[in-house]
PDB file of N, CA and C in Angstrom:
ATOM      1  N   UNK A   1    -141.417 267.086 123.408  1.00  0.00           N
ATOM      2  CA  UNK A   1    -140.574 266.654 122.299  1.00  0.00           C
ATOM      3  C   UNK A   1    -140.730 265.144 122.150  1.00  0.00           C
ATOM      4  N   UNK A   2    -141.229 264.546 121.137  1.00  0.00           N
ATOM      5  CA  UNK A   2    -141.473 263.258 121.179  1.00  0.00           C
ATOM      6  C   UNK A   2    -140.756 262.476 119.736  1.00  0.00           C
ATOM      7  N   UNK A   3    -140.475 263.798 119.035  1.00  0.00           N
ATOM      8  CA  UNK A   3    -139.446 263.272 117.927  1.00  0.00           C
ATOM      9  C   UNK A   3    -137.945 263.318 118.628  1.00  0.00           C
ATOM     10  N   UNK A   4    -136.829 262.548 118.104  1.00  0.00           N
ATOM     11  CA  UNK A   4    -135.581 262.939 118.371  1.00  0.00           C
ATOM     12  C   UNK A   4    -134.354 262.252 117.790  1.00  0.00           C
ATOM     13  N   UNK A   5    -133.275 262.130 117.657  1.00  0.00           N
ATOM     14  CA  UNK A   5    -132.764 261.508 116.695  1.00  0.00           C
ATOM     15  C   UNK A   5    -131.256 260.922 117.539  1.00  0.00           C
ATOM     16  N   UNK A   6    -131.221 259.236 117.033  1.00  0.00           N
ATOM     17  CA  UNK A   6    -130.138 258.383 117.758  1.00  0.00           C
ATOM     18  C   UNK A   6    -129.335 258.022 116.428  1.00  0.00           C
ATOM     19  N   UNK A   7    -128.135 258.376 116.993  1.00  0.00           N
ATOM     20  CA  UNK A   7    -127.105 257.815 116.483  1.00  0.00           C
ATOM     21  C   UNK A   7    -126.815 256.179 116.804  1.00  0.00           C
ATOM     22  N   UNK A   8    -125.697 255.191 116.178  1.00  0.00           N
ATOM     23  CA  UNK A   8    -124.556 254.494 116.480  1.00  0.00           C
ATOM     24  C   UNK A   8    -123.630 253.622 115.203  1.00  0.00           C
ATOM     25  N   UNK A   9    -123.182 252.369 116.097  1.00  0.00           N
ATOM     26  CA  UNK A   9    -121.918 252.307 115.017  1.00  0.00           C
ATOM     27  C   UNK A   9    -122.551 251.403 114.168  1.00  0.00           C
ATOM     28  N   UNK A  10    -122.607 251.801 113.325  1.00  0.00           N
ATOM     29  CA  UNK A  10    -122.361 250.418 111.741  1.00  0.00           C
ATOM     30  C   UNK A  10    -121.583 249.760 112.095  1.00  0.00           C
ATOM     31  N   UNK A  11    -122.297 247.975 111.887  1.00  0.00           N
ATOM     32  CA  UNK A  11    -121.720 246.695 111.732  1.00  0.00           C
ATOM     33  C   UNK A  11    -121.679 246.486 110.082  1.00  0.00           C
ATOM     34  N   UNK A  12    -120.059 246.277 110.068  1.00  0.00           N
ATOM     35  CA  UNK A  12    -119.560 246.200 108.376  1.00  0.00           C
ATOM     36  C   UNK A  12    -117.926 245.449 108.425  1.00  0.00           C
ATOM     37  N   UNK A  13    -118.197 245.248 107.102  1.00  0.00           N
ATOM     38  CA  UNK A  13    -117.079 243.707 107.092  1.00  0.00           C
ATOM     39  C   UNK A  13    -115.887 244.362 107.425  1.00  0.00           C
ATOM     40  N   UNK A  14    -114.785 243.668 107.572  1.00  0.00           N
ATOM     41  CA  UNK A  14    -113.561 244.323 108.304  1.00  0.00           C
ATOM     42  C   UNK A  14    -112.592 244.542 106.647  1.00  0.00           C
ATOM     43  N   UNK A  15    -113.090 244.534 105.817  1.00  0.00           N
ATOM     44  CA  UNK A  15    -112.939 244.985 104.258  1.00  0.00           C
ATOM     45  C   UNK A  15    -112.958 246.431 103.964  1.00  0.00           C
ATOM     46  N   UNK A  16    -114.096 246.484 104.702  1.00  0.00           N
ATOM     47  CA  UNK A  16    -114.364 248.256 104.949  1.00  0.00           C
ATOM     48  C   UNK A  16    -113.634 249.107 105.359  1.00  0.00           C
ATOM     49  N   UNK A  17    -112.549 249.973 105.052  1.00  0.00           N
ATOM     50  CA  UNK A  17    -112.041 250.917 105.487  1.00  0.00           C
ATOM     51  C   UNK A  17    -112.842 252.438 105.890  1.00  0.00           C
ATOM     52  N   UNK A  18    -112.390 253.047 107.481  1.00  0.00           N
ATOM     53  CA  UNK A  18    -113.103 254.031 107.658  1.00  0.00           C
ATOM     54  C   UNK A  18    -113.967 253.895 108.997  1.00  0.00           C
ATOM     55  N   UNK A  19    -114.625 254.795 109.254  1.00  0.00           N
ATOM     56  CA  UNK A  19    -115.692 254.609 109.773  1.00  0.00           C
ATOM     57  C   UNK A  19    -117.205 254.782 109.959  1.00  0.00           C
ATOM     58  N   UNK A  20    -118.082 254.094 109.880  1.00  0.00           N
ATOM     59  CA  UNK A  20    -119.329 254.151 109.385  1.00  0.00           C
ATOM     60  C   UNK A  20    -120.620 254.189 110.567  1.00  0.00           C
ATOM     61  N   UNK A  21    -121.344 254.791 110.102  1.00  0.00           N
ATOM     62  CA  UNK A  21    -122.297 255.152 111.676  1.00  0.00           C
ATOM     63  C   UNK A  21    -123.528 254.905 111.203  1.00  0.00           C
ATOM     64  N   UNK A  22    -124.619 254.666 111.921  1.00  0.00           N
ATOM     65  CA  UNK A  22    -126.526 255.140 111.420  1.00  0.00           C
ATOM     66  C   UNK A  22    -126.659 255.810 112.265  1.00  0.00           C
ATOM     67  N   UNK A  23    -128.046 256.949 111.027  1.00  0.00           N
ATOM     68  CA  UNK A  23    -128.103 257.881 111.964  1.00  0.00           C
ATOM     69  C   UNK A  23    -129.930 257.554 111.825  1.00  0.00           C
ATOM     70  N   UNK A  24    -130.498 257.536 112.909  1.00  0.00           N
ATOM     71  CA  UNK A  24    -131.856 257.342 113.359  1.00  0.00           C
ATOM     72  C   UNK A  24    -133.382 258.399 113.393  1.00  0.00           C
ATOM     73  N   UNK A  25    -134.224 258.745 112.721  1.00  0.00           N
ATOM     74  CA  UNK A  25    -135.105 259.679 113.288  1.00  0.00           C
ATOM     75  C   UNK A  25    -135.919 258.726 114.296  1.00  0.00           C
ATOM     76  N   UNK A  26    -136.432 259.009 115.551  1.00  0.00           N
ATOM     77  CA  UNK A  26    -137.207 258.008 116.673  1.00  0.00           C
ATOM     78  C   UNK A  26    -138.679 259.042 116.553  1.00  0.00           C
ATOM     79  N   UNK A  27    -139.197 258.315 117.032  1.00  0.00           N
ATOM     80  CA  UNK A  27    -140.957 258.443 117.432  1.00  0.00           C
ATOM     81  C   UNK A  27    -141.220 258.038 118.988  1.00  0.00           C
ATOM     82  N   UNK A  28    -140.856 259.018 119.988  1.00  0.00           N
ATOM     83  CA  UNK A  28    -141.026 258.201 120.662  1.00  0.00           C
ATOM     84  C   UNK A  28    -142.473 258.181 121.824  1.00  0.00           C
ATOM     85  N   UNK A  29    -143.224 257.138 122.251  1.00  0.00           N
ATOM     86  CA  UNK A  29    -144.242 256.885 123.032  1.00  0.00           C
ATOM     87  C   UNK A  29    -144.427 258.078 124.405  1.00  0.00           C
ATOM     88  N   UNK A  30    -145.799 258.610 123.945  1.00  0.00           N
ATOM     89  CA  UNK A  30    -145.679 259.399 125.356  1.00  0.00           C
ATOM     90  C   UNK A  30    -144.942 259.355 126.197  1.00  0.00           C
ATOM     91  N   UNK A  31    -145.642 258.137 126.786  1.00  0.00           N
ATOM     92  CA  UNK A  31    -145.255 257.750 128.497  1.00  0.00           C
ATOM     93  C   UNK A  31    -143.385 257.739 128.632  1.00  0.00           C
ATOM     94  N   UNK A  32    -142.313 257.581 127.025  1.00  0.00           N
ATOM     95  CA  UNK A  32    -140.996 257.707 127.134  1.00  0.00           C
ATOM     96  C   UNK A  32    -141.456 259.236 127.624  1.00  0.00           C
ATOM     97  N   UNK A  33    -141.818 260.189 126.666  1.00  0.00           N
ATOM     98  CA  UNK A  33    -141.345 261.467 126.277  1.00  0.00           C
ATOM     99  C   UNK A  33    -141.502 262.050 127.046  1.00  0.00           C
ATOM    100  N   UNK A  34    -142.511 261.861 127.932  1.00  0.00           N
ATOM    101  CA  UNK A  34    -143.135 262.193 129.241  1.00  0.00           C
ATOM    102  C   UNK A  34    -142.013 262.478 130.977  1.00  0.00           C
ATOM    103  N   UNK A  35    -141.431 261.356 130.235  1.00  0.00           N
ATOM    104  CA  UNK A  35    -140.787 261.220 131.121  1.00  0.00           C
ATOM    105  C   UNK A  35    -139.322 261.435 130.839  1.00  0.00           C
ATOM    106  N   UNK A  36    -138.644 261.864 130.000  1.00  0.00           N
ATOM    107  CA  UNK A  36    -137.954 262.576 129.138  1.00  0.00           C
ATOM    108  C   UNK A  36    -136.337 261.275 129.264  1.00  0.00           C
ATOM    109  N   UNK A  37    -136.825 259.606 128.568  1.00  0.00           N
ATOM    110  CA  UNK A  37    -136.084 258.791 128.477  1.00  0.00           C
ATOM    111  C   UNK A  37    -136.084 258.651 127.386  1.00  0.00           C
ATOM    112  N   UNK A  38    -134.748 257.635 127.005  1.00  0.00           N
ATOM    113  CA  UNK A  38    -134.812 258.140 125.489  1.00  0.00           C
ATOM    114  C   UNK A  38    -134.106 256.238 125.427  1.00  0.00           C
ATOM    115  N   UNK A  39    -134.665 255.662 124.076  1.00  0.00           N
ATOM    116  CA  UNK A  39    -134.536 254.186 124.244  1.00  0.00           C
ATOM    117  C   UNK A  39    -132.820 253.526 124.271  1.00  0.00           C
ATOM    118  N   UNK A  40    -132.813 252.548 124.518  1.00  0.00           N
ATOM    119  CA  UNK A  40    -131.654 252.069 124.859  1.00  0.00           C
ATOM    120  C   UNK A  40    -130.804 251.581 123.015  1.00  0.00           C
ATOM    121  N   UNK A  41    -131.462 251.140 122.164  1.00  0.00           N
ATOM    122  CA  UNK A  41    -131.065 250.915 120.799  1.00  0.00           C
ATOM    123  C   UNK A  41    -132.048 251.076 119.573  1.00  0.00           C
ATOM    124  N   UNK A  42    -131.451 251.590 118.409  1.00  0.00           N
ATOM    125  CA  UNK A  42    -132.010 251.720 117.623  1.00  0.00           C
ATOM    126  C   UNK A  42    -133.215 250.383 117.340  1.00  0.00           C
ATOM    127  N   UNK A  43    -133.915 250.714 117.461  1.00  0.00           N
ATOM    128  CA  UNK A  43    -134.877 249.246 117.158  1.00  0.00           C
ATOM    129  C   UNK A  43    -136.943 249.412 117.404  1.00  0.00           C
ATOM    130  N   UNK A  44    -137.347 248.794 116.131  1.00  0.00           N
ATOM    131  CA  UNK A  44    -138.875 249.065 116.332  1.00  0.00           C
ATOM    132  C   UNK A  44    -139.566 247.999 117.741  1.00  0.00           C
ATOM    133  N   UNK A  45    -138.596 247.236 118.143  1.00  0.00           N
ATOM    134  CA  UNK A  45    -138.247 246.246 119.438  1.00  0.00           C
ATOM    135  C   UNK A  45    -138.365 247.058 120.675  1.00  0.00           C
ATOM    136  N   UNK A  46    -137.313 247.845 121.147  1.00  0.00           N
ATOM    137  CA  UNK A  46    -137.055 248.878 122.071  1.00  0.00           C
ATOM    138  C   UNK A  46    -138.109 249.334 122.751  1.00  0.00           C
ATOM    139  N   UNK A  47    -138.385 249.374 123.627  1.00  0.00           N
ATOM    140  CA  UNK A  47    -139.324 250.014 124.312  1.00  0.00           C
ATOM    141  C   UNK A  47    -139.282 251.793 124.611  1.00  0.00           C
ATOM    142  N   UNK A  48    -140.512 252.263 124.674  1.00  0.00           N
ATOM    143  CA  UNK A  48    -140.788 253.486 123.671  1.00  0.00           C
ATOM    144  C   UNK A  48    -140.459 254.035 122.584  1.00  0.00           C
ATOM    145  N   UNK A  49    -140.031 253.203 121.631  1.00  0.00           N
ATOM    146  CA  UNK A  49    -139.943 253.421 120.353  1.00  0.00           C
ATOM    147  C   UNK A  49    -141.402 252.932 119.736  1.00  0.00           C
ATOM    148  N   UNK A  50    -142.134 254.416 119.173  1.00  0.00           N
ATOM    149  CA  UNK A  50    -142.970 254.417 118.621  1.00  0.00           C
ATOM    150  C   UNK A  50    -143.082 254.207 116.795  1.00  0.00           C
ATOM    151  N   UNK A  51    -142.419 255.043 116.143  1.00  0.00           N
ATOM    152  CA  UNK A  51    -141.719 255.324 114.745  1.00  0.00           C
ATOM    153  C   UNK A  51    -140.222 254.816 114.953  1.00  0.00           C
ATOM    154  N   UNK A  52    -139.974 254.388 113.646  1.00  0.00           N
ATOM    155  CA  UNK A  52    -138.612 254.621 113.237  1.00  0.00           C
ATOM    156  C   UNK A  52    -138.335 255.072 111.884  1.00  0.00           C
ATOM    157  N   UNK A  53    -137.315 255.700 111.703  1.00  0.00           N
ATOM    158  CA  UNK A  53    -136.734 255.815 110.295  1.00  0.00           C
ATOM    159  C   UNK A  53    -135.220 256.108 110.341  1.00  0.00           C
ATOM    160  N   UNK A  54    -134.425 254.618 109.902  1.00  0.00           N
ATOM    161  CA  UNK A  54    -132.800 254.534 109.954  1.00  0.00           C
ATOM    162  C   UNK A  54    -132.515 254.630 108.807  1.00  0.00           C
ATOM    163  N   UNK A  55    -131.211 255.850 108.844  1.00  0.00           N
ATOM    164  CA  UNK A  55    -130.220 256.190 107.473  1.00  0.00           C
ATOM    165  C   UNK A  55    -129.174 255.298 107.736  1.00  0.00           C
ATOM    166  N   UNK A  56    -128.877 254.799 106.904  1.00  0.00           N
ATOM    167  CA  UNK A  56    -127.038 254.044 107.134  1.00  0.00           C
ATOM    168  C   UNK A  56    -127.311 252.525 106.736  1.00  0.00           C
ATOM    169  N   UNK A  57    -125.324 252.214 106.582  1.00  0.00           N
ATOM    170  CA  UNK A  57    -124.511 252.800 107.232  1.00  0.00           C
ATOM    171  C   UNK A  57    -123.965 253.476 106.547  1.00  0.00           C
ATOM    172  N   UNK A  58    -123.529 254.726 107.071  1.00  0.00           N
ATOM    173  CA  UNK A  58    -123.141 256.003 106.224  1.00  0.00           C
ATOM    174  C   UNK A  58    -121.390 256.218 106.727  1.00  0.00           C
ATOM    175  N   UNK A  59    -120.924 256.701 106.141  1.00  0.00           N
ATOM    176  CA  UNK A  59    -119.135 256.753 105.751  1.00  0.00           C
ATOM    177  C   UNK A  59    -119.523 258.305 106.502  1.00  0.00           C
ATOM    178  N   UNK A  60    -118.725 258.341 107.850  1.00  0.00           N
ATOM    179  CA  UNK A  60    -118.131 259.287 108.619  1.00  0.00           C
ATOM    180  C   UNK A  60    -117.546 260.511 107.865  1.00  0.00           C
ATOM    181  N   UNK A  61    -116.727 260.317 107.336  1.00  0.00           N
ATOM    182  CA  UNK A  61    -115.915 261.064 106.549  1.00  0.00           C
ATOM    183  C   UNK A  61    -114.815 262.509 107.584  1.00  0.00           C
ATOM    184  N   UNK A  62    -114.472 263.290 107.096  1.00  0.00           N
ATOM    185  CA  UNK A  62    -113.433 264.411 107.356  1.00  0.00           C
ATOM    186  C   UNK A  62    -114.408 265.387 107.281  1.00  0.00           C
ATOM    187  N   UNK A  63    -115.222 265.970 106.329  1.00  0.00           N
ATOM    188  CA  UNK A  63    -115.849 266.968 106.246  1.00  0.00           C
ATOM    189  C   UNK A  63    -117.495 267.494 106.494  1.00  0.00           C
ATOM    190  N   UNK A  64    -117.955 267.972 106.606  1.00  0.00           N
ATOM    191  CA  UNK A  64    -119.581 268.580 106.374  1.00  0.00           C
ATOM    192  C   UNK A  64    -119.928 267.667 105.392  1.00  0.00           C
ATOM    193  N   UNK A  65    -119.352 267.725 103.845  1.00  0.00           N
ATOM    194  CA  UNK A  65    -120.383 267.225 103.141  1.00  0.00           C
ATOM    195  C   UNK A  65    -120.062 265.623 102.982  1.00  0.00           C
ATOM    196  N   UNK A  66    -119.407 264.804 104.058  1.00  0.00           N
ATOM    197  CA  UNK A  66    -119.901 263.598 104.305  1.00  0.00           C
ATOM    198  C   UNK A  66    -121.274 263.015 104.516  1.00  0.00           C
ATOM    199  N   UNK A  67    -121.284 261.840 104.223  1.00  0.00           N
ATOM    200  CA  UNK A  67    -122.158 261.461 103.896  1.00  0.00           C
ATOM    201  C   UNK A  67    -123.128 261.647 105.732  1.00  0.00           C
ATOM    202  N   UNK A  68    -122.366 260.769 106.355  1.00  0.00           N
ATOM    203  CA  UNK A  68    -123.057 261.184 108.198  1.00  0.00           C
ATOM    204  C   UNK A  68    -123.638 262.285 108.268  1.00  0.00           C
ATOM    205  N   UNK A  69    -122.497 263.016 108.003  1.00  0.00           N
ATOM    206  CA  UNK A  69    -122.743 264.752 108.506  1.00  0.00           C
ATOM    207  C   UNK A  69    -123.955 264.896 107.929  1.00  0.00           C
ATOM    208  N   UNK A  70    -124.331 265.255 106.668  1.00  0.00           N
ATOM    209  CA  UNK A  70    -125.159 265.677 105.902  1.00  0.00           C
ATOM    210  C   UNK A  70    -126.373 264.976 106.278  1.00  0.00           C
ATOM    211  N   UNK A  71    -126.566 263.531 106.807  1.00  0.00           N
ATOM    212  CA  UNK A  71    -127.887 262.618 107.366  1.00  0.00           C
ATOM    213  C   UNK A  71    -127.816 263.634 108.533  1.00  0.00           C
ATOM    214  N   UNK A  72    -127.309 263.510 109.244  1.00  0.00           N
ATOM    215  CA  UNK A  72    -127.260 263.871 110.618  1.00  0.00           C
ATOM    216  C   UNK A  72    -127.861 265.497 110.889  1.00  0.00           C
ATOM    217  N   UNK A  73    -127.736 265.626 110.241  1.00  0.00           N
ATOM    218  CA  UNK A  73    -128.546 267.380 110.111  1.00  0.00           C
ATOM    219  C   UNK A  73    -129.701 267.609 109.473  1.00  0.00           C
ATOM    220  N   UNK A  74    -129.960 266.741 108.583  1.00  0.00           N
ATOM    221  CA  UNK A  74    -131.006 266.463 107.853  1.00  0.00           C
ATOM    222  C   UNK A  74    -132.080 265.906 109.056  1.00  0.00           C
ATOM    223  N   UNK A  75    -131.263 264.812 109.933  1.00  0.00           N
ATOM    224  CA  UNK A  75    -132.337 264.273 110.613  1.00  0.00           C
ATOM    225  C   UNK A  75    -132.537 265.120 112.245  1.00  0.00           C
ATOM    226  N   UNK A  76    -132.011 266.218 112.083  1.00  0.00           N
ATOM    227  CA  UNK A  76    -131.807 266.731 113.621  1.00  0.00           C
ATOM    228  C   UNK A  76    -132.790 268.230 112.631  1.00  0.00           C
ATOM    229  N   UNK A  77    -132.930 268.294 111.557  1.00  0.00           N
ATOM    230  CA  UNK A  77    -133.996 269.524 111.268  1.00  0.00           C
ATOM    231  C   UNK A  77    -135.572 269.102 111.023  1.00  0.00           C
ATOM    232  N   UNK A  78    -135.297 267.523 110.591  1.00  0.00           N
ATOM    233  CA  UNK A  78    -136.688 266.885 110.222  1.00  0.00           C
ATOM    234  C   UNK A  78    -137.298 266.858 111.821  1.00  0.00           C
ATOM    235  N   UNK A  79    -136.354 266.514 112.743  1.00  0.00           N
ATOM    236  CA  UNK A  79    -137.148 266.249 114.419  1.00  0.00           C
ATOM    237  C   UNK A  79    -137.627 267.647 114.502  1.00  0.00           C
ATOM    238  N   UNK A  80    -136.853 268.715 114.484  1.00  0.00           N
ATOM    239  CA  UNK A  80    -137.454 269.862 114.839  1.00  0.00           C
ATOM    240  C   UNK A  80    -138.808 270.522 114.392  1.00  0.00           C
ATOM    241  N   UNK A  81    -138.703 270.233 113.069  1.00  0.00           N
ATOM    242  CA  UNK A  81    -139.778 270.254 111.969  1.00  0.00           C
ATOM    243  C   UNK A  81    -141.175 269.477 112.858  1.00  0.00           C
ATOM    244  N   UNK A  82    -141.142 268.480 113.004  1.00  0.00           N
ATOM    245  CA  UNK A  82    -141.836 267.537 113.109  1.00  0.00           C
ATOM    246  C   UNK A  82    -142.599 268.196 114.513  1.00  0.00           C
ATOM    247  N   UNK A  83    -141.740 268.239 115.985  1.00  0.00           N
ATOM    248  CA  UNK A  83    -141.802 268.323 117.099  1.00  0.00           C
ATOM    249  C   UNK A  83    -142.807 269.656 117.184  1.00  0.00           C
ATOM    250  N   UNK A  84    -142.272 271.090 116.327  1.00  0.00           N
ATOM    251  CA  UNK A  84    -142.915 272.138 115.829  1.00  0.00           C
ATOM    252  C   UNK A  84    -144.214 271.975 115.249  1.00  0.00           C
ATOM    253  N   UNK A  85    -144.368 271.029 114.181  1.00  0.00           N
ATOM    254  CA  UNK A  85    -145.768 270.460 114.198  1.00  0.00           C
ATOM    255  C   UNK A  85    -146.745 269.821 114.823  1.00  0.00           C
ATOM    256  N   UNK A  86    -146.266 269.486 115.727  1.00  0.00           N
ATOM    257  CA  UNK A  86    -147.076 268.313 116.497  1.00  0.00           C
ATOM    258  C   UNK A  86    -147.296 269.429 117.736  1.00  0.00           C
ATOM    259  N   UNK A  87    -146.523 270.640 117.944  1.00  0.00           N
ATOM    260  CA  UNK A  87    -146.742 271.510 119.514  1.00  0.00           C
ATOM    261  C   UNK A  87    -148.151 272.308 118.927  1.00  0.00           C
ATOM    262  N   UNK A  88    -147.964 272.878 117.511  1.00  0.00           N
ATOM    263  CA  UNK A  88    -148.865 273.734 116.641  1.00  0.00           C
ATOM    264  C   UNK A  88    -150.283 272.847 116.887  1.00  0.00           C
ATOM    265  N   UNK A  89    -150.082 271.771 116.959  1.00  0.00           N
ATOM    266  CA  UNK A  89    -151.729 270.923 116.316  1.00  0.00           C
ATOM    267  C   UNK A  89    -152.445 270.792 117.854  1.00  0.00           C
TER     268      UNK A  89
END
């Protein structure tokens, strides 16, 4: 599994009511995946972070069709997708 997907908190003005999160698809470097570590922060910086692609910051919300929720599943079917392709090839 070398795709996988990190959450955390949105930095946003204290104007902002609510709470707001990013949600992350990662790429991550063999030698992480290999070894089944997973990076310390969202960042193309981070070590074994190969890819990135960050949603947010996205509004938490109460329900499913919040805005999080709805990234967050989106990006936990794209890893699977992906991971499934890459076992196939």
């Amino acid at each position: 599994m070398t795709w996988i997907v990190m959450t955390s908190s949105a930095k946003m003005p204290s104007s902002c009511r609510g709470n707001y999160r990013n949600v992350a698809l990662v790429k991550l470097t063999p030698e992480y995946a290999a070894a089944g570590l997973v990076p310390k922060m969202i960042s193309t910086r981070a070590k074994g972070v190969e890819k990135l692609s960050v949603r947010g910051p996205l509004n938490v919300g109460k329900t499913a069709r919040a805005a999080y929720q709805s990234q967050l599943a989106w990006a936990e079917a794209e890893a699977d997708r992906l991971n499934r392709e890459q076992e196939a090839a």
